[in-house]
Protein backbone atom coordinates (compact mmCIF):
# COMPACT_ATOMS: atom_id res chain seq x y z
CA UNK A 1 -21.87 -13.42 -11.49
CA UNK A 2 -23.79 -9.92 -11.81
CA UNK A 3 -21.79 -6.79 -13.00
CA UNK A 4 -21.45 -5.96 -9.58
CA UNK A 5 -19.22 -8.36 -8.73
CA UNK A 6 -17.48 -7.98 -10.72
CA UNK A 7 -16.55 -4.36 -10.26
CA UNK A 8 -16.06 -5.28 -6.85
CA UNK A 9 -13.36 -8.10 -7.88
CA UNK A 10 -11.82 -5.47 -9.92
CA UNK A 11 -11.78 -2.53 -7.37
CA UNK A 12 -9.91 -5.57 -5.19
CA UNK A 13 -7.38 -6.64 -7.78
CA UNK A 14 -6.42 -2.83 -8.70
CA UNK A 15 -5.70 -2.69 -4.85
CA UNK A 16 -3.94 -5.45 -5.23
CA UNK A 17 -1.92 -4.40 -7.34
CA UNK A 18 -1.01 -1.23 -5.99
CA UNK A 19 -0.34 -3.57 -2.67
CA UNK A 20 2.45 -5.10 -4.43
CA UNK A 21 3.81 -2.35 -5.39
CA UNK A 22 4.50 -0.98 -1.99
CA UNK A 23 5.09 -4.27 -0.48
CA UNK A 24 8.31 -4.67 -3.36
CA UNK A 25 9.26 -0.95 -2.13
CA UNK A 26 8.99 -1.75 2.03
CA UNK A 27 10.47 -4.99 1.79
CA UNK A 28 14.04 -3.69 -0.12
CA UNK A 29 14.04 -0.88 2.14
CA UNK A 30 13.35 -2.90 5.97
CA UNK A 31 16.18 -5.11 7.51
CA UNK A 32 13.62 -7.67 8.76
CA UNK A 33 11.67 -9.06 5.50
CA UNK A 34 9.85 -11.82 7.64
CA UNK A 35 8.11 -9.46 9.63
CA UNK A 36 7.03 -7.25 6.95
CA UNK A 37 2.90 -7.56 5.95
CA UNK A 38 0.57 -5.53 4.00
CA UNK A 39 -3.81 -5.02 5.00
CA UNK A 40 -5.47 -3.79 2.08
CA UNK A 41 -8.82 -2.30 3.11
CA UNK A 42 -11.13 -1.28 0.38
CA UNK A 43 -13.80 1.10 0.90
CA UNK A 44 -16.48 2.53 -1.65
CA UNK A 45 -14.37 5.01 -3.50
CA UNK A 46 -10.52 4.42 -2.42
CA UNK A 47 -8.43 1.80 -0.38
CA UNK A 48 -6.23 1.77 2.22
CA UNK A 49 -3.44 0.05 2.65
CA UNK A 50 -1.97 -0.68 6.77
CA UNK A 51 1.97 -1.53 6.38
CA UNK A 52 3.13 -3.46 9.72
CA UNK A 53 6.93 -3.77 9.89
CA UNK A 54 9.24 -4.64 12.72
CA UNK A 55 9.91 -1.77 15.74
CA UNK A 56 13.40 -1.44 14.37
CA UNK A 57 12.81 -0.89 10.57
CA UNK A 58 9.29 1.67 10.86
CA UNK A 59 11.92 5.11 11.41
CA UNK A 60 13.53 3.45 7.98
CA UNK A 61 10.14 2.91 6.25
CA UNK A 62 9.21 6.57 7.57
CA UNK A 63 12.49 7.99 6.28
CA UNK A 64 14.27 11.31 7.69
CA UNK A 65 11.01 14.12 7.68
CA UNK A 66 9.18 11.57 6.38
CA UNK A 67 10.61 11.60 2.91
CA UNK A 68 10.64 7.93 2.74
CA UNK A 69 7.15 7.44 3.33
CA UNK A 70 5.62 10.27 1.35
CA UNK A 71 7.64 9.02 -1.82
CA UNK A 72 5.75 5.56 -1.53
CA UNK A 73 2.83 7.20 -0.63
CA UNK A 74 3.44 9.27 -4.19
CA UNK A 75 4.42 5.93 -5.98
CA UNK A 76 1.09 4.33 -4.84
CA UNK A 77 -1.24 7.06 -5.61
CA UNK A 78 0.42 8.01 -8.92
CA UNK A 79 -0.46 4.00 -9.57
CA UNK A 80 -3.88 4.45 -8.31
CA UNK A 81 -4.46 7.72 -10.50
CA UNK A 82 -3.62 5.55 -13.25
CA UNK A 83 -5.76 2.32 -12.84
CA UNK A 84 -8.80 4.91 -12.21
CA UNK A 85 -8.67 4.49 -8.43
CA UNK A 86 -7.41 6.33 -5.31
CA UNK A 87 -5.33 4.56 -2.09
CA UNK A 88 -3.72 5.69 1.12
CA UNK A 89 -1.27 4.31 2.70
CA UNK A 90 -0.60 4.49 6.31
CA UNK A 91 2.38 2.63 8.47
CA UNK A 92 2.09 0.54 11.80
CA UNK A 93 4.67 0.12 14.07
């Protein structure tokens, strides 16, 4: 294994973690659990993670003015700040 690999496997497990993180904060807040999943694409300097929930429960995970959404969105990136790291977070329908 060369040095960087393993950068690369630990740019993907800091993502990973910050995945988890938001997937423990959509799945208390959505009705339908089952139909909750999480894409975590990592790009050169920051990741992105895609958050697909059910038609019903996306105006819950978006929140009134978006309130909802931006505090994960805080939550994530406040993670991400501290593993040395930056992440988006966007939702799909």
């Amino acid at each position: 294994m060369t040095a960087e690999e393993t950068v690369y496997e630990g740019e993907a497990l800091l993502s990973d973690r910050i995945a988890d993180l938001v997937e423990y904060l959509v799945v208390n807040i959505v009705d339908d659990v089952d139909a909750v999943s999480l894409e975590v694409i990592d790009g050169a300097d920051s990741s992105t993670i895609e958050i697909t929930v059910a038609e019903d429960d996306v105006a819950k995970v978006i929140g009134r003015h978006g309130r909802t959404i931006k505090a994960i969105r805080t939550l994530a990136r406040a993670l991400a700040a501290r593993l040395g790291t930056s992440v988006a977070v966007e939702v799909l329908g």
